[in-house]
N, C-alpha and C. Protein backbone atom coordinates (compact mmCIF):
# COMPACT_ATOMS: atom_id res chain seq x y z
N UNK A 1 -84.82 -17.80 35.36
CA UNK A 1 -84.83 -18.96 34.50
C UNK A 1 -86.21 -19.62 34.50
N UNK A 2 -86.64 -20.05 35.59
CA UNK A 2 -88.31 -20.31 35.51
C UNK A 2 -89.13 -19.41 34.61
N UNK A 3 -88.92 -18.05 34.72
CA UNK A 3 -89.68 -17.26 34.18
C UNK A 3 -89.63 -17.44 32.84
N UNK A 4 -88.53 -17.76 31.89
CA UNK A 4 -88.47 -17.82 30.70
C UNK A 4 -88.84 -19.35 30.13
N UNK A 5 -88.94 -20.32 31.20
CA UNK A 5 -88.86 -21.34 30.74
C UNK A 5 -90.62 -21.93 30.94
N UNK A 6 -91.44 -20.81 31.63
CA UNK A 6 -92.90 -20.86 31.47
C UNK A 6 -93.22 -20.00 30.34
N UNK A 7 -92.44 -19.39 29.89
CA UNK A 7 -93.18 -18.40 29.27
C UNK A 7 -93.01 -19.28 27.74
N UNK A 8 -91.70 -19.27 27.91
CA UNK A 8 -91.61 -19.70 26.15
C UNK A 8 -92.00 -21.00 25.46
N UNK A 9 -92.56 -22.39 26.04
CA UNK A 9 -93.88 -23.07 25.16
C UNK A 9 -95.01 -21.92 24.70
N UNK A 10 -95.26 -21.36 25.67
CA UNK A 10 -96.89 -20.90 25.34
C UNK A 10 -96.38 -19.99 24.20
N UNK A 11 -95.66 -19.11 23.80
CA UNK A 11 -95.44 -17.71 23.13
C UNK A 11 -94.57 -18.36 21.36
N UNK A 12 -94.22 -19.40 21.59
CA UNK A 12 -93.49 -20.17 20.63
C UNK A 12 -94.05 -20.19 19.38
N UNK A 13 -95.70 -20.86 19.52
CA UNK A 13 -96.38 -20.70 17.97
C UNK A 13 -96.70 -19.63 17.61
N UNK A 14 -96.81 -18.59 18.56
CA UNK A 14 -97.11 -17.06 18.03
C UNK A 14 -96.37 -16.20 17.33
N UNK A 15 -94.94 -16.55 18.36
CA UNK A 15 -93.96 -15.85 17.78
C UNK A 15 -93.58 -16.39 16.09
N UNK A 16 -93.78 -18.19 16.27
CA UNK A 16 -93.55 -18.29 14.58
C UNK A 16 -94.30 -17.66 13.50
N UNK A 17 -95.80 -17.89 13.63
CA UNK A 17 -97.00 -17.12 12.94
C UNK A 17 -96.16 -16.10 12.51
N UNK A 18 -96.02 -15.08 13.72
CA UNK A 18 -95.68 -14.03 13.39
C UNK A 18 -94.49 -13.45 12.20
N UNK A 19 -93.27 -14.62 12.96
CA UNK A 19 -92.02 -14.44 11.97
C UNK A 19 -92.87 -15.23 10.51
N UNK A 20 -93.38 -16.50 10.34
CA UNK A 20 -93.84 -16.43 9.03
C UNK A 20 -94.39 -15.36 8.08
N UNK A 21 -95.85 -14.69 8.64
CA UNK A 21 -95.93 -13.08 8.31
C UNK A 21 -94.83 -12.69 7.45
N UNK A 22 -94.07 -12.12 8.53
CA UNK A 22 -93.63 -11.47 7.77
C UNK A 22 -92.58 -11.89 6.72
N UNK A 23 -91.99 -12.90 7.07
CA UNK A 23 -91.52 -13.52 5.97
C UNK A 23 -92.34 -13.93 4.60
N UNK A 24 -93.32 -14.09 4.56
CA UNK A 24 -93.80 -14.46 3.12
C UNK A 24 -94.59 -12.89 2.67
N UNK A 25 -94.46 -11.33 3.83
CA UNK A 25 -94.49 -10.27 3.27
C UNK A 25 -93.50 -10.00 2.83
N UNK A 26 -92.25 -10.24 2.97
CA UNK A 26 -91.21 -10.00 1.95
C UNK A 26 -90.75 -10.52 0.92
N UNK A 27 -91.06 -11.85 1.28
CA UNK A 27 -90.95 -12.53 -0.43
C UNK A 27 -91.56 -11.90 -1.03
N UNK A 28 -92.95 -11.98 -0.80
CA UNK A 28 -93.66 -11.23 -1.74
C UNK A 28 -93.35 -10.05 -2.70
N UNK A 29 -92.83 -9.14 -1.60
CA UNK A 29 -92.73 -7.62 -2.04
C UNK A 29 -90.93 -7.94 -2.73
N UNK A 30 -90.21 -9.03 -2.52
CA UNK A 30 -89.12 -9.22 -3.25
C UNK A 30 -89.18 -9.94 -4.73
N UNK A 31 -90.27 -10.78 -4.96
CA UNK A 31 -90.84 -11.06 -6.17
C UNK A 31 -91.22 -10.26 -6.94
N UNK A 32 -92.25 -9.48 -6.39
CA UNK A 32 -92.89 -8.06 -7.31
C UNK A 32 -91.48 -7.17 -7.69
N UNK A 33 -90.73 -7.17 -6.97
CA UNK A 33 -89.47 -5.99 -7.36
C UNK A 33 -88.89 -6.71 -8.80
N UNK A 34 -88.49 -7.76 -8.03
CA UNK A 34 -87.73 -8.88 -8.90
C UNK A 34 -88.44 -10.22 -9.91
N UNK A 35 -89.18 -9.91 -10.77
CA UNK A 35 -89.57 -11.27 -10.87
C UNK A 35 -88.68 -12.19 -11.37
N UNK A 36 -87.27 -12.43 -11.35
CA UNK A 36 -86.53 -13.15 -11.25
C UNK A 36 -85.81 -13.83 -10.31
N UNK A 37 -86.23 -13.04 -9.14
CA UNK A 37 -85.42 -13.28 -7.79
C UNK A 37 -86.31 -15.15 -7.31
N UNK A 38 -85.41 -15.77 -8.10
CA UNK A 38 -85.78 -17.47 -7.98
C UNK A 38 -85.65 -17.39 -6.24
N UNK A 39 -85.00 -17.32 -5.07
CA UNK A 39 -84.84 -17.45 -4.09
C UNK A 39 -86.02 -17.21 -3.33
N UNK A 40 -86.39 -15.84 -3.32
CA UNK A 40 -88.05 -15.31 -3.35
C UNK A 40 -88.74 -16.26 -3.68
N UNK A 41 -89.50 -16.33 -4.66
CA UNK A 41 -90.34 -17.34 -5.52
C UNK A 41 -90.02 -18.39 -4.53
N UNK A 42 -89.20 -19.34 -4.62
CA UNK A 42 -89.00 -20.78 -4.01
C UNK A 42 -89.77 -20.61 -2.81
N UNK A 43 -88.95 -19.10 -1.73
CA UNK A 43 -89.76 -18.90 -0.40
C UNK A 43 -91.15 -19.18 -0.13
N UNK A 44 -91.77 -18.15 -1.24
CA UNK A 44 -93.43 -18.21 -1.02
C UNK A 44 -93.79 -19.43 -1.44
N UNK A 45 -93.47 -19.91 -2.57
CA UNK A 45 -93.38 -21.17 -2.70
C UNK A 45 -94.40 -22.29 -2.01
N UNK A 46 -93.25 -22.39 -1.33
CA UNK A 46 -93.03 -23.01 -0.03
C UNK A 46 -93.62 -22.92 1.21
N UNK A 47 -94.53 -21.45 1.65
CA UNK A 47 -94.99 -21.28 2.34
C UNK A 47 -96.37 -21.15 2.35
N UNK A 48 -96.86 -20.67 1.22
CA UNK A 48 -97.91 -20.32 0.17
C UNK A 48 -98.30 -21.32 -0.80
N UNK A 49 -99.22 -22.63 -0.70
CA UNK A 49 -99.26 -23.43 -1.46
C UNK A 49 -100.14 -23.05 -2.54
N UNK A 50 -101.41 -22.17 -2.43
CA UNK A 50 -102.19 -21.74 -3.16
C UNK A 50 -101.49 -20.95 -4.06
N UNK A 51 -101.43 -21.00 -5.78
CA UNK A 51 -100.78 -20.08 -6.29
C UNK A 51 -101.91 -19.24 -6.87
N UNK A 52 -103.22 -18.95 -6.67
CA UNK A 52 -104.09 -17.74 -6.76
C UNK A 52 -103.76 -16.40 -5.31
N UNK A 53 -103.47 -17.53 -4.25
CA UNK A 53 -102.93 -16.91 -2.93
C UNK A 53 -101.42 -15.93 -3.30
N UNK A 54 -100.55 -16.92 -3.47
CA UNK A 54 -99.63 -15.95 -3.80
C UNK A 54 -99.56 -14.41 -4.67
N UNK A 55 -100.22 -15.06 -6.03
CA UNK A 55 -100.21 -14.24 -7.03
C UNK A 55 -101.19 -12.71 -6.17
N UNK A 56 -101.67 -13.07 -5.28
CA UNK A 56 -102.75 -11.98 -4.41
C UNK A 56 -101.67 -11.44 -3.67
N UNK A 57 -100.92 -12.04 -3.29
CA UNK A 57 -99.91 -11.72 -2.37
C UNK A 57 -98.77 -11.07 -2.95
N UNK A 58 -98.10 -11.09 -3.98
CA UNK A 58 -97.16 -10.87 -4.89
C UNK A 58 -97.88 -9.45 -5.49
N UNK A 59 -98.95 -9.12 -5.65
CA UNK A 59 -99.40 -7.88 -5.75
C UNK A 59 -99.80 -6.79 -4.92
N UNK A 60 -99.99 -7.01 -3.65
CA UNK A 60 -100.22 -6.40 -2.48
C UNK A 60 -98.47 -6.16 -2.15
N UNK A 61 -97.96 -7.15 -2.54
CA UNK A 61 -96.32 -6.75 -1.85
C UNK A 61 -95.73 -5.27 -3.08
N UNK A 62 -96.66 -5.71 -4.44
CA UNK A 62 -95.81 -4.87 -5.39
C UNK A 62 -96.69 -3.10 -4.75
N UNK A 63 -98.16 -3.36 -4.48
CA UNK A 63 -98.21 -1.95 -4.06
C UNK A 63 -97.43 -1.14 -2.35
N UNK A 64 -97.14 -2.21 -1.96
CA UNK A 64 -96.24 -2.01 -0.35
C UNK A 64 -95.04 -1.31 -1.07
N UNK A 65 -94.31 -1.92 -1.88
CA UNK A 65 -93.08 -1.29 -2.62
C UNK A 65 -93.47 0.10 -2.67
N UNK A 66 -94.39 -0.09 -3.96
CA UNK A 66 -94.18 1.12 -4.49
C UNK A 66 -94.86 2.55 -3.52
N UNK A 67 -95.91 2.13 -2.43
CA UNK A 67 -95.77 2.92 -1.35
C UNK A 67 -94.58 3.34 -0.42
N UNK A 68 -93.37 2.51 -0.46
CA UNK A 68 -92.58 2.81 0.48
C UNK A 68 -91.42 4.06 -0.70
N UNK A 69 -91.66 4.52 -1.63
CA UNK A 69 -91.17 4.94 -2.68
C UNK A 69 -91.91 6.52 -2.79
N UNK A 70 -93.20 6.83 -2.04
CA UNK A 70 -94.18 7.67 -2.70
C UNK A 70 -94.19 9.00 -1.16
N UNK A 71 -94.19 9.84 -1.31
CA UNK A 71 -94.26 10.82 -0.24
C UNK A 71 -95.26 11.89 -0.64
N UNK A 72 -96.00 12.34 0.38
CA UNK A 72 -96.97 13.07 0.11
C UNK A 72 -96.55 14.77 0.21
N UNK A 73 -97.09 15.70 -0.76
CA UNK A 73 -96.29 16.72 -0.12
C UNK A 73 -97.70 17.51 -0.25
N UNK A 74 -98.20 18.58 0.45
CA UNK A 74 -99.49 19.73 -0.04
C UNK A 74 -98.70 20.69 -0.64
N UNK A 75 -99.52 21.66 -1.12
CA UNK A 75 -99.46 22.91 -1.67
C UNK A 75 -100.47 23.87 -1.27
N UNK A 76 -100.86 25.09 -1.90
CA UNK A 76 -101.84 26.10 -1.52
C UNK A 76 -102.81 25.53 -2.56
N UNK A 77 -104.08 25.25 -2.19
CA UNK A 77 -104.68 24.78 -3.04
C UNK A 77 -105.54 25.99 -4.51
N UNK A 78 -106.06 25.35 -5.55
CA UNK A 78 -106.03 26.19 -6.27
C UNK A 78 -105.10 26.30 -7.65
N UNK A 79 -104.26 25.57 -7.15
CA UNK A 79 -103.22 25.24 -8.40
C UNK A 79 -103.46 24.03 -8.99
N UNK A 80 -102.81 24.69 -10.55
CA UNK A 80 -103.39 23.30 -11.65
C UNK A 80 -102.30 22.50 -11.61
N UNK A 81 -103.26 21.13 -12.02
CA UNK A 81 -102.41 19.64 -12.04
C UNK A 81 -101.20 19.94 -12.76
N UNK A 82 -100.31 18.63 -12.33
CA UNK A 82 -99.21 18.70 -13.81
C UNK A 82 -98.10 17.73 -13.01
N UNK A 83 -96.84 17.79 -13.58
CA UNK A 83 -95.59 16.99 -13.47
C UNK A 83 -94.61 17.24 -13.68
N UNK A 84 -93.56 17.12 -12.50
CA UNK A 84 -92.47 17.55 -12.77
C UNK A 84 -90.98 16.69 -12.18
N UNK A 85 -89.83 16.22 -12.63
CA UNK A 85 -89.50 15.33 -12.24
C UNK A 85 -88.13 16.25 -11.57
N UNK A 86 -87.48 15.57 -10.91
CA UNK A 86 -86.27 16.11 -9.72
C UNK A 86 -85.20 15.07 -9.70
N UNK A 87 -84.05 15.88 -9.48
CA UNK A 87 -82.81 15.05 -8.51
C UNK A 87 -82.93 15.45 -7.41
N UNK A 88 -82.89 14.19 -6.28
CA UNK A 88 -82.39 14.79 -4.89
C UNK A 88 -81.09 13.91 -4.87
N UNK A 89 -80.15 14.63 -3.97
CA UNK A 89 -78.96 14.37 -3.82
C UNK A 89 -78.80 14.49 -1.82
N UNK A 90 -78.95 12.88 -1.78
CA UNK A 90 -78.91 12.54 -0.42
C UNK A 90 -77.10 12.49 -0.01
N UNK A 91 -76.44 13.26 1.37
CA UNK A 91 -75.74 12.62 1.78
C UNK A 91 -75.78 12.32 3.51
N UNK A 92 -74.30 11.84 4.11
CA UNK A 92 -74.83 11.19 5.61
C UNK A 92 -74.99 12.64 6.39
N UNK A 93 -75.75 12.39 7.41
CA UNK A 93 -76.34 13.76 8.49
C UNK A 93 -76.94 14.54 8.04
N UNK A 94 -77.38 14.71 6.95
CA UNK A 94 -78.03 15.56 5.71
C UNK A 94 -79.22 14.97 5.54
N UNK A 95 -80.33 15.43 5.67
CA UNK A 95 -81.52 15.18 4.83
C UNK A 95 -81.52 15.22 3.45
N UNK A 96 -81.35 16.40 3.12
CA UNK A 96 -81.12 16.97 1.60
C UNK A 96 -80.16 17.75 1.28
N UNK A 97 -79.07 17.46 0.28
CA UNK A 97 -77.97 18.08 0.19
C UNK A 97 -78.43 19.05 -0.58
N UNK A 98 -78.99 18.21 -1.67
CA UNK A 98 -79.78 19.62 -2.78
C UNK A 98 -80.64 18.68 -3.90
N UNK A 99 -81.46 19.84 -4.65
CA UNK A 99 -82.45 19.26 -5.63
C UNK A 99 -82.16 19.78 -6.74
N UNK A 100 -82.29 19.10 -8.22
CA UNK A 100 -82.31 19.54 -9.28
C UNK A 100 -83.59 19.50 -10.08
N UNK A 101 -84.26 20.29 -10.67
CA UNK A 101 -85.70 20.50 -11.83
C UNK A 101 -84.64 19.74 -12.73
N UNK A 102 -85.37 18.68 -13.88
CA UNK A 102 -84.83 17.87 -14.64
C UNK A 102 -85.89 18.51 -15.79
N UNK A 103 -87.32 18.05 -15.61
CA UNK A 103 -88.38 18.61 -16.37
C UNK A 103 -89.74 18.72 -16.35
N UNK A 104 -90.39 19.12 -17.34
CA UNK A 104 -91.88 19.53 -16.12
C UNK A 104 -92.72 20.76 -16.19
N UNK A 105 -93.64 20.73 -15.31
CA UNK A 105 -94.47 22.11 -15.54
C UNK A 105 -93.26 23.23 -14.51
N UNK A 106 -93.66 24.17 -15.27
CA UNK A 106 -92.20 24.99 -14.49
C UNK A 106 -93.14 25.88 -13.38
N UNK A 107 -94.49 25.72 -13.14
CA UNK A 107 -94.76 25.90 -11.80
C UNK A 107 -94.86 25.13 -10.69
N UNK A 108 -94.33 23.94 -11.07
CA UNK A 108 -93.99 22.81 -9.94
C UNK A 108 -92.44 23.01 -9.01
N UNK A 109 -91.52 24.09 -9.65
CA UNK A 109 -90.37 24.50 -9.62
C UNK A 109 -90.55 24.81 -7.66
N UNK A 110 -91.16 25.81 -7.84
CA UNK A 110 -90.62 26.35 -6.39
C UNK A 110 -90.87 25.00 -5.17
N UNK A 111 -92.11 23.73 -5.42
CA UNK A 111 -92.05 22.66 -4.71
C UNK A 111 -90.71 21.83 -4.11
N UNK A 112 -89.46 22.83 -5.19
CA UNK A 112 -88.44 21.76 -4.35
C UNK A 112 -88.15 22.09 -2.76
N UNK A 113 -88.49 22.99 -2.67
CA UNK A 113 -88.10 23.54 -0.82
C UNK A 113 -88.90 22.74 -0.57
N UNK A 114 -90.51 22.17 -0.75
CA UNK A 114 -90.84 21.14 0.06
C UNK A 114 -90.42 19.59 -0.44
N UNK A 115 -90.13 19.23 -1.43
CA UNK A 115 -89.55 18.05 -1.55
C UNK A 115 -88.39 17.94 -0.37
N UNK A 116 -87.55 19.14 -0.11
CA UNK A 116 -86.02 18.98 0.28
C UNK A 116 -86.61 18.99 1.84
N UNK A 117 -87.63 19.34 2.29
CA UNK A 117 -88.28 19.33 4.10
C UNK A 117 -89.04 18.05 4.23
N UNK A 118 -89.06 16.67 3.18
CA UNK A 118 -89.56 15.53 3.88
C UNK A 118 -88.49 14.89 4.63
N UNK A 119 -89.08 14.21 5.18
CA UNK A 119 -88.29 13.03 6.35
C UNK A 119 -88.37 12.09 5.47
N UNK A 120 -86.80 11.88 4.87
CA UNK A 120 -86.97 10.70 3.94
C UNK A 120 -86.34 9.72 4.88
N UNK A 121 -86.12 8.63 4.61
CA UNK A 121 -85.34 7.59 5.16
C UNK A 121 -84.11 7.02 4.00
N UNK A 122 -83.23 7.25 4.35
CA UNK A 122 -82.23 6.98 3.34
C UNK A 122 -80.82 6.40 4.37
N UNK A 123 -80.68 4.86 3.75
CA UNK A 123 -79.50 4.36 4.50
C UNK A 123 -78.21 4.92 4.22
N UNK A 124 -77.47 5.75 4.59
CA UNK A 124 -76.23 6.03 4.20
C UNK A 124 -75.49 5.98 5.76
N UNK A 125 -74.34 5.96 5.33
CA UNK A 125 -73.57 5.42 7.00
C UNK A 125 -73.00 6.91 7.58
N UNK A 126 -73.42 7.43 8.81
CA UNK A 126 -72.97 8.42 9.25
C UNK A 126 -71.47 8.79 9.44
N UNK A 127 -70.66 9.25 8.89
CA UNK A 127 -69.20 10.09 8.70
C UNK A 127 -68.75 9.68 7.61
N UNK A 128 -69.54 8.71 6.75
CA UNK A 128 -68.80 8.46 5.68
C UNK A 128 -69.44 10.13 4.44
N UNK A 129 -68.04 9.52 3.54
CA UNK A 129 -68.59 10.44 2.35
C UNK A 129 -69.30 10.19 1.16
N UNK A 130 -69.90 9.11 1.43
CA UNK A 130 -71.31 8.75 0.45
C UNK A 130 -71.83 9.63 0.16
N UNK A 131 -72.64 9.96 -0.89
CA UNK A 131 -74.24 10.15 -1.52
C UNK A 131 -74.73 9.54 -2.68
N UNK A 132 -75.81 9.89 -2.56
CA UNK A 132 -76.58 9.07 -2.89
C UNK A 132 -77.65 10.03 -3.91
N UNK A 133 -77.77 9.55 -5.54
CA UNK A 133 -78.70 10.86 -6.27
C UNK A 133 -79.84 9.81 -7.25
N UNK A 134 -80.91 10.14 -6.26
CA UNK A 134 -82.21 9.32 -6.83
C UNK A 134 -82.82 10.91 -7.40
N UNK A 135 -83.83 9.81 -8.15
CA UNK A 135 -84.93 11.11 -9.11
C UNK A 135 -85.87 10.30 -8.98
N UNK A 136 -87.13 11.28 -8.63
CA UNK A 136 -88.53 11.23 -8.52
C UNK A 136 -88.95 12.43 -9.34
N UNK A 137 -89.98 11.91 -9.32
CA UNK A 137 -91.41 12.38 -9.91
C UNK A 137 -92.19 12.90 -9.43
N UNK A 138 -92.73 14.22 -9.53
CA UNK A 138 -93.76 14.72 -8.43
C UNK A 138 -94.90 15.06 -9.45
N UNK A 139 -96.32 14.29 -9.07
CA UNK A 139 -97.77 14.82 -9.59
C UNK A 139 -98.10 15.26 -8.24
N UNK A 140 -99.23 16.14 -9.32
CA UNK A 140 -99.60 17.43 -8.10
C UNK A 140 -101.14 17.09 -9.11
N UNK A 141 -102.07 17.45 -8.18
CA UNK A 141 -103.74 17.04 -8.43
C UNK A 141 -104.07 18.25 -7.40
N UNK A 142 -104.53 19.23 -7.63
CA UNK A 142 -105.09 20.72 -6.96
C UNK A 142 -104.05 21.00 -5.89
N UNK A 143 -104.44 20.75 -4.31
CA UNK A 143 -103.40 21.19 -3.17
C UNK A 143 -102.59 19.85 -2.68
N UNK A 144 -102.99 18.80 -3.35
CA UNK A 144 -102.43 17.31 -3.41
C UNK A 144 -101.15 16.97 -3.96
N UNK A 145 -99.78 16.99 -3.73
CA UNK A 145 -98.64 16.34 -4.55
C UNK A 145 -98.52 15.00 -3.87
N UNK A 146 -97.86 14.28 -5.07
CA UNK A 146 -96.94 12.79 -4.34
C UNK A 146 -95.73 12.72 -5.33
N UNK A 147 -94.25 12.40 -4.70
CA UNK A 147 -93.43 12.56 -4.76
C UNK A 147 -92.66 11.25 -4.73
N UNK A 148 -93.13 10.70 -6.17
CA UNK A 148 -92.43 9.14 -5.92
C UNK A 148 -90.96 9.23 -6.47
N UNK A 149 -90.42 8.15 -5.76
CA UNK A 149 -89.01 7.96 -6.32
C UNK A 149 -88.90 6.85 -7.47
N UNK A 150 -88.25 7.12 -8.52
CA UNK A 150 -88.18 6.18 -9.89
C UNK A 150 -87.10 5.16 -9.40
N UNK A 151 -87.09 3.49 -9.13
CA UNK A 151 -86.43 2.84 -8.88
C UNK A 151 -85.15 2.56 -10.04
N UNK A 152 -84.42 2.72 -9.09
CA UNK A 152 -82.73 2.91 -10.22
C UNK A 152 -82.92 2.21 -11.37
N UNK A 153 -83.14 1.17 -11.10
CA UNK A 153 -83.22 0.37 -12.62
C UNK A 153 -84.23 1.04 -13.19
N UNK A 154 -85.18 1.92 -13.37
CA UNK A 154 -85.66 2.27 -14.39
C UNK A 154 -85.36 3.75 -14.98
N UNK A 155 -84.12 4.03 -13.99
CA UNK A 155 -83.58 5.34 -14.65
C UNK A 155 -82.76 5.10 -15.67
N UNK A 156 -83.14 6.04 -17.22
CA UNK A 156 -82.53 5.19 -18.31
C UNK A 156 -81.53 6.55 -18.41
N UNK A 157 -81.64 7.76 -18.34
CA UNK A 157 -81.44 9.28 -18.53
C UNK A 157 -81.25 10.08 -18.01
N UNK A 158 -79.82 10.94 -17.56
CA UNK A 158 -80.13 12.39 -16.75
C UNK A 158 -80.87 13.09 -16.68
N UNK A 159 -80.68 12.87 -18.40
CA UNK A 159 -81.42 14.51 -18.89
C UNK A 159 -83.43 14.41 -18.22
């Protein structure tokens, strides 16, 4: 009990700093998703009086998004650019259940064996029978791919 009760004045403003951080990194990056999300907005708001600050902040959160969306994959280099878009079909204990070619350069085709070998992170609850079928986009620039995922709301189309 001593021990905690020296420790925690001194560690108190740090630890807030800290929880602020990251709290006005998520507003942020919840504004850029949402620019409707009034709750967001109010947050930074509130925390963030400068609104040149925010608006700096609200764009750094929108490229954090769309990095947490983007996976890098190589190839043998030597091959020409191009685009090709995919279903992956996530379920639980499964990395990759399976991939579908939607459309695209049709030598981007055989890339789905490496799309289907990233370490994605995908919340699904282990024993349930969820899945889950996002589509990305893969550009490829010589031995360079990235493999972003299209956020649901802007999927208008299977096909």
């Amino acid at each position: 009990m001593i021990y905690g009760s020296l420790i925690t004045p001194v560690f108190i403003p740090d630890i807030y700093r800290i929880w602020e951080t990251e709290v006005i990194h998520v507003c942020a990056m919840a504004v850029a998703v949402k620019e409707q999300s009034t709750e967001a907005g109010q947050c930074l708001e509130r925390l963030v009086l400068d609104s040149r600050t925010r608006e700096k902040l609200i764009g750094m959160g929108a490229t954090d998004v769309s990095e947490m969306r983007r996976y890098h994959i190589t190839r043998a280099p030597g091959q020409k650019s191009g685009s090709a878009e995919f279903f992956v079909l996530f379920a639980p204990n499964i990395k990759v259940k399976d991939i579908k070619f939607i459309s695209g350069e049709d030598d981007l085709k055989p890339l789905a064996k490496e799309i289907r070998e990233v370490d994605y992170i995908v919340p699904l609850p282990d024993g349930s029978e969820a899945k889950l079928v996002r589509r990305g986009i893969l550009m490829c620039t010589g031995a360079h791919c990235d493999f972003v995922f299209i956020p649901p709301d802007a999927v208008f189309s299977t096909k």
